[in-house]
PDB file of N, CA and C in Angstrom:
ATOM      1  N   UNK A   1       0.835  -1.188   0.000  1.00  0.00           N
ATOM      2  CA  UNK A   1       0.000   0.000   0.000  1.00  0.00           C
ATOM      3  C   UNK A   1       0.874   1.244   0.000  1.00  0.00           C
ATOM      4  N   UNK A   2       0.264   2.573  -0.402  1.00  0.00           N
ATOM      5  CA  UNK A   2       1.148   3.649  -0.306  1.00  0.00           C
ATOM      6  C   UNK A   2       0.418   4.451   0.876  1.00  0.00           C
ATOM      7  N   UNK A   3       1.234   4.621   1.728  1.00  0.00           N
ATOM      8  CA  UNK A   3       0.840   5.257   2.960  1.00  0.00           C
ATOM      9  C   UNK A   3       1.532   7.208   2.491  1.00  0.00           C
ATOM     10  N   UNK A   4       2.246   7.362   1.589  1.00  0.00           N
ATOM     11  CA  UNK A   4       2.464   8.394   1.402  1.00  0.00           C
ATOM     12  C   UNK A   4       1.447   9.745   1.517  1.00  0.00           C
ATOM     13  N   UNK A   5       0.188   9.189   1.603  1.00  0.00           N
ATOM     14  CA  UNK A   5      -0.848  10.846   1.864  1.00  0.00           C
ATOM     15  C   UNK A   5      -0.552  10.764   3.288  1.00  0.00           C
ATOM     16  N   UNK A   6      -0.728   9.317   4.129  1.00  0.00           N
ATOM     17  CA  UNK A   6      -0.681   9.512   5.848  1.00  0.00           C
ATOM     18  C   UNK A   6       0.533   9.754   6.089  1.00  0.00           C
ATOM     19  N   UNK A   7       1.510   9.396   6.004  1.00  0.00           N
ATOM     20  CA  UNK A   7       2.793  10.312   6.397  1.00  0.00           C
ATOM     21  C   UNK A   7       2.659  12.167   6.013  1.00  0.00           C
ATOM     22  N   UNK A   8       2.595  12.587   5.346  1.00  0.00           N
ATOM     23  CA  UNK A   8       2.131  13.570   4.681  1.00  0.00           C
ATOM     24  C   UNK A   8       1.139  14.385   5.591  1.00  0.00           C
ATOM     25  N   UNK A   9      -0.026  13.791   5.981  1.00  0.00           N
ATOM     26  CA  UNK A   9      -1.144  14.217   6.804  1.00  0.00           C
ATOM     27  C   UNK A   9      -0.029  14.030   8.192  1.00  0.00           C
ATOM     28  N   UNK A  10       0.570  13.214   8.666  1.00  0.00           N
ATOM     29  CA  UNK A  10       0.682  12.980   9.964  1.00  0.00           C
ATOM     30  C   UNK A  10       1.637  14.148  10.571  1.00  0.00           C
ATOM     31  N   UNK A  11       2.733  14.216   9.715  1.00  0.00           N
ATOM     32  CA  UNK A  11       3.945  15.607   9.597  1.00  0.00           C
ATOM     33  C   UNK A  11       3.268  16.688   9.621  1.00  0.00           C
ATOM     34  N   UNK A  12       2.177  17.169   8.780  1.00  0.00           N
ATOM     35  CA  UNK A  12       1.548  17.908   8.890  1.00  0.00           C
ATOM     36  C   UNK A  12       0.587  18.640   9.959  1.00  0.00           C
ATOM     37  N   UNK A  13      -0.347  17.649  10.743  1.00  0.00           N
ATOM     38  CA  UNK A  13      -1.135  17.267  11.633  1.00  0.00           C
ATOM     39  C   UNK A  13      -0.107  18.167  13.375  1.00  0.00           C
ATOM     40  N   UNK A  14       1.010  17.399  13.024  1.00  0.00           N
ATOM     41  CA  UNK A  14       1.636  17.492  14.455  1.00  0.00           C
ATOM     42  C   UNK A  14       2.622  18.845  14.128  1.00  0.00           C
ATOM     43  N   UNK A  15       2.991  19.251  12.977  1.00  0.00           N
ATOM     44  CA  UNK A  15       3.519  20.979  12.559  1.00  0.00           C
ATOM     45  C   UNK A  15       2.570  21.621  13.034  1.00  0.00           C
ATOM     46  N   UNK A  16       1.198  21.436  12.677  1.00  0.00           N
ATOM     47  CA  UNK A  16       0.105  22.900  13.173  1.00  0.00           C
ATOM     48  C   UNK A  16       0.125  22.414  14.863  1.00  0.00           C
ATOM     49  N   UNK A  17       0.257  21.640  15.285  1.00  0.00           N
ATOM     50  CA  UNK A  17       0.263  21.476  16.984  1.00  0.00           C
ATOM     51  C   UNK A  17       1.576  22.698  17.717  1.00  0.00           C
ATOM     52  N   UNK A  18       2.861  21.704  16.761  1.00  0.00           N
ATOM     53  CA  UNK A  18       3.991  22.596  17.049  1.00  0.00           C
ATOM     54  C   UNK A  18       3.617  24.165  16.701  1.00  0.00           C
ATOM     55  N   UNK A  19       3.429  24.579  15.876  1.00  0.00           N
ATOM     56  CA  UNK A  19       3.466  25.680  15.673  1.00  0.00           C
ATOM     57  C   UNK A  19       2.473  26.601  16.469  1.00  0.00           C
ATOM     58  N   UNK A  20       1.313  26.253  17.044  1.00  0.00           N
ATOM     59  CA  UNK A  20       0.112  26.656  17.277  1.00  0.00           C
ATOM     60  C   UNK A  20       0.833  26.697  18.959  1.00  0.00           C
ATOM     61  N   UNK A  21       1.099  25.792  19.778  1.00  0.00           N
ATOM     62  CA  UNK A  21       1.788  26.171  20.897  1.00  0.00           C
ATOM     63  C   UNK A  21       2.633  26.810  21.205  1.00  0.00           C
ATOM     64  N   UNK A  22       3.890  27.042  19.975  1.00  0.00           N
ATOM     65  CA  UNK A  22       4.859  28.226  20.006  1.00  0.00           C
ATOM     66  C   UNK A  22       4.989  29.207  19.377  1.00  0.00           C
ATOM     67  N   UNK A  23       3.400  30.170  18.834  1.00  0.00           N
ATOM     68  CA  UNK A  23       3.003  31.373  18.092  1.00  0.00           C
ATOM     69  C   UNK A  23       1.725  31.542  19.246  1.00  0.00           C
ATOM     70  N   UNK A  24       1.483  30.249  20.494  1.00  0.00           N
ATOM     71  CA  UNK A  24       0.092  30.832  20.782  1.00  0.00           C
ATOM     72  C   UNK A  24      -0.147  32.527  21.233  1.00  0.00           C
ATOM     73  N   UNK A  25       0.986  32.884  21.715  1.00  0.00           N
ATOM     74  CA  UNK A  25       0.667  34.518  21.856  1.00  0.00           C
ATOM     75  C   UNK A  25      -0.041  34.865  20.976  1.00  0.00           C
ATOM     76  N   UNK A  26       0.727  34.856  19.904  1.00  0.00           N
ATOM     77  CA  UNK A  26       0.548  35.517  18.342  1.00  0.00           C
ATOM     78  C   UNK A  26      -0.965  36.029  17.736  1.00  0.00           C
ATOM     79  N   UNK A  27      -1.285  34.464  18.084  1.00  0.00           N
ATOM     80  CA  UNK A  27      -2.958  34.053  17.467  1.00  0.00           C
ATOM     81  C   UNK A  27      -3.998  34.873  18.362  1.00  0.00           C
ATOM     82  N   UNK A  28      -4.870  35.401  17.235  1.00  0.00           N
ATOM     83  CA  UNK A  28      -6.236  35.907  18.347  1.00  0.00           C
ATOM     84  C   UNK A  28      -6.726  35.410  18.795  1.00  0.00           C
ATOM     85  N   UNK A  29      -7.627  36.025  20.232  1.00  0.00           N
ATOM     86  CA  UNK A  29      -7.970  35.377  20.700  1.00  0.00           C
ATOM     87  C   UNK A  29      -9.396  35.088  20.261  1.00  0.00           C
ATOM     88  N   UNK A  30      -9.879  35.230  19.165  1.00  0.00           N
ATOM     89  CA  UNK A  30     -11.173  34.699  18.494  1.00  0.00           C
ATOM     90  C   UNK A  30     -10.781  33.276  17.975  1.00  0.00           C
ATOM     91  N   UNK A  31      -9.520  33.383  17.397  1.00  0.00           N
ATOM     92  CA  UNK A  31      -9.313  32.143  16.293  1.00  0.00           C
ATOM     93  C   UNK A  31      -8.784  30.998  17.398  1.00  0.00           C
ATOM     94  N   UNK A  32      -7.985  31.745  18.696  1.00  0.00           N
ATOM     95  CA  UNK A  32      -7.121  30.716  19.538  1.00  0.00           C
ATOM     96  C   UNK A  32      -7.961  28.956  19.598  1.00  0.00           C
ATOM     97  N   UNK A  33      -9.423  29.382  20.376  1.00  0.00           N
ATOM     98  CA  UNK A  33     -10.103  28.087  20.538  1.00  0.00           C
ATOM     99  C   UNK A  33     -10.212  27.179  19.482  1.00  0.00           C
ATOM    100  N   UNK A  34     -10.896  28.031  18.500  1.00  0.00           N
ATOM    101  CA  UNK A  34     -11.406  26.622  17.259  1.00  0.00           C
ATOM    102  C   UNK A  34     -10.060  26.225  16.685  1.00  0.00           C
ATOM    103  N   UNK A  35      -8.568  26.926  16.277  1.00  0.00           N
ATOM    104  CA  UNK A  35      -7.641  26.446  15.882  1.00  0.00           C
ATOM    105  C   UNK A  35      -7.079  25.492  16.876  1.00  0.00           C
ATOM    106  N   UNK A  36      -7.314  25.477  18.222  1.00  0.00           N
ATOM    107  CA  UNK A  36      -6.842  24.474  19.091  1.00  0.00           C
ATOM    108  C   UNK A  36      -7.615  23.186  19.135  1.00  0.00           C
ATOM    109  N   UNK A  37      -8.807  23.354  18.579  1.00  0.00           N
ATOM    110  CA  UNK A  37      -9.429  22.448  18.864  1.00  0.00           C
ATOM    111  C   UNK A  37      -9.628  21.686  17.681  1.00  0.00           C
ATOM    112  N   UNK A  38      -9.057  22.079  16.639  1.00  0.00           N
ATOM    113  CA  UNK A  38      -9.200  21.330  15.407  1.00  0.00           C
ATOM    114  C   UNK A  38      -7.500  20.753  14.954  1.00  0.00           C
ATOM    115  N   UNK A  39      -6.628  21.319  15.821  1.00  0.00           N
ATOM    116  CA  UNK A  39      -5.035  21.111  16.094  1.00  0.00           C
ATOM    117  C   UNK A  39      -5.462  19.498  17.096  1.00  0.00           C
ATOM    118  N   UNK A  40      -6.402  19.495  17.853  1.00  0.00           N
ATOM    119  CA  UNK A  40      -6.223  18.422  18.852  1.00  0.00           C
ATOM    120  C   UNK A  40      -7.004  17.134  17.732  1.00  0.00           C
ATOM    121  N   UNK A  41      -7.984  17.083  17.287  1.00  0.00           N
ATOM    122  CA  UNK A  41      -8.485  16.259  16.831  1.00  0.00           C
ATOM    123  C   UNK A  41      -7.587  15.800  15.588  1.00  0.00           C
ATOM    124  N   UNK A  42      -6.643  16.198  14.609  1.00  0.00           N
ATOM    125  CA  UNK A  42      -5.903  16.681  13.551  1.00  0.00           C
ATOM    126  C   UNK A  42      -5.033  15.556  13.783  1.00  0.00           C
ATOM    127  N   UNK A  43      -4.450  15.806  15.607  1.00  0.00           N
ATOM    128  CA  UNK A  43      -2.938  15.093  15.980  1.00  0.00           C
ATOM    129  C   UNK A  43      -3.710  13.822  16.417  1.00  0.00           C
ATOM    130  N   UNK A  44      -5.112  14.123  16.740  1.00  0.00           N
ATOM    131  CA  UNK A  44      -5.957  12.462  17.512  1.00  0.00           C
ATOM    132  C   UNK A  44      -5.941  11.411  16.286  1.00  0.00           C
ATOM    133  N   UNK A  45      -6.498  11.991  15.372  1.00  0.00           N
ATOM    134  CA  UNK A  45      -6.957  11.103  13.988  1.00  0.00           C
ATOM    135  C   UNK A  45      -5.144  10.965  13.542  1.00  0.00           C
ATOM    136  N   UNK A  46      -4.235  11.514  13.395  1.00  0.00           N
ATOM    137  CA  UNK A  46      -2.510  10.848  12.970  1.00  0.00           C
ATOM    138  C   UNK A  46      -2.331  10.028  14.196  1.00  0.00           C
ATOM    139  N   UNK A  47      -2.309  10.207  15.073  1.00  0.00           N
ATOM    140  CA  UNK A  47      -2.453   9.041  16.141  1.00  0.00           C
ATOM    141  C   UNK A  47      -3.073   7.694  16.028  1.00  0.00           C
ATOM    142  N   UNK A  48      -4.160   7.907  15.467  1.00  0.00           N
ATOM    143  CA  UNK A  48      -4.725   7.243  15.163  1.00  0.00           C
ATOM    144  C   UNK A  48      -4.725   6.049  13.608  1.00  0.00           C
ATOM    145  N   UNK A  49      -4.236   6.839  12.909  1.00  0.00           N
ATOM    146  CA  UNK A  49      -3.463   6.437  11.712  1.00  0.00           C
ATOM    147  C   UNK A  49      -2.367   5.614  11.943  1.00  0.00           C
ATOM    148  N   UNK A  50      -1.243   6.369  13.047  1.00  0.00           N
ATOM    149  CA  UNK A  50      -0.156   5.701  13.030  1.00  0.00           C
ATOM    150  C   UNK A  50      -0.316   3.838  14.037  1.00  0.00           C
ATOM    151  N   UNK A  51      -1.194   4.272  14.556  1.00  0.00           N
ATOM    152  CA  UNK A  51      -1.788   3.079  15.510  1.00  0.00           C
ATOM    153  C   UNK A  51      -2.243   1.840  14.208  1.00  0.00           C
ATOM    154  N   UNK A  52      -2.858   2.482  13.784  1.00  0.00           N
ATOM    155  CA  UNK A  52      -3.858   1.708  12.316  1.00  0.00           C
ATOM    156  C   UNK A  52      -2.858   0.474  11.688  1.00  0.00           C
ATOM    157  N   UNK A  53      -1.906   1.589  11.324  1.00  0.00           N
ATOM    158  CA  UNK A  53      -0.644   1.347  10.136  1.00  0.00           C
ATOM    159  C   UNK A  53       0.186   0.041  10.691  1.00  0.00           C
ATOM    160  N   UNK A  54       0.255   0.217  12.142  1.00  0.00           N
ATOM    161  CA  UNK A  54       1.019  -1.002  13.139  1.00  0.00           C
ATOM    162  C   UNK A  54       0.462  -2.208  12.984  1.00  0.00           C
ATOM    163  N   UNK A  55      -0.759  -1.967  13.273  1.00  0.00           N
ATOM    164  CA  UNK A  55      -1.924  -3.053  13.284  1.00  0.00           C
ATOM    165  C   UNK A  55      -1.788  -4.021  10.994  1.00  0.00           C
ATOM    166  N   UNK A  56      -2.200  -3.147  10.622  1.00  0.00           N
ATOM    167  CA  UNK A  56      -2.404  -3.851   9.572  1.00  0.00           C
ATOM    168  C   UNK A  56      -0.790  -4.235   8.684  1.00  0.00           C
ATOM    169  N   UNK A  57       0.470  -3.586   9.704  1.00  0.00           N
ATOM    170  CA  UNK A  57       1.565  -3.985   8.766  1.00  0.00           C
ATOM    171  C   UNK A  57       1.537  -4.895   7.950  1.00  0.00           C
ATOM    172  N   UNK A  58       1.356  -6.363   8.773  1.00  0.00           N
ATOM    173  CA  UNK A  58       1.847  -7.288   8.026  1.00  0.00           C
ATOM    174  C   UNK A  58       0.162  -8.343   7.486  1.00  0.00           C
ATOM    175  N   UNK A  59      -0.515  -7.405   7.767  1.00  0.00           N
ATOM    176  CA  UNK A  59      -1.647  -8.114   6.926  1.00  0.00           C
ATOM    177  C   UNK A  59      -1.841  -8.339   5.328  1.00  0.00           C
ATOM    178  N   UNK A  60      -1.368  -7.325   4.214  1.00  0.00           N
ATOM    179  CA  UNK A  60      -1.074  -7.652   2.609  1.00  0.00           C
ATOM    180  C   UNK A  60       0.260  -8.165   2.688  1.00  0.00           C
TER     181      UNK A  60
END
């Protein structure tokens, strides 16, 4: 299988975490909540992926 979009998503996923905790000054405080809260679910679901990926290694 090509896992290349989930690597891709997963690097991605956990950059807006990184970045979002060390710009949080930065960010307004209108946008702070929903960008945090769509940063948490983002890194839940690559978590979740990477969990997936373990599981079905050696199944094909």
């Amino acid at each position: 299988m090509d896992y290349s979009n989930a690597v891709i998503f997963i690097i991605l996923a956990f950059s807006l975490g990184l970045i979002m905790i060390m710009n949080r000054d930065r960010i307004p405080a209108q946008l702070r909540k929903g960008m945090a809260i769509t940063a948490i679910f983002m890194i839940l679901f690559a978590f979740y992926i990477i969990v997936y990926s373990f599981f079905t290694l050696g199944a094909s």
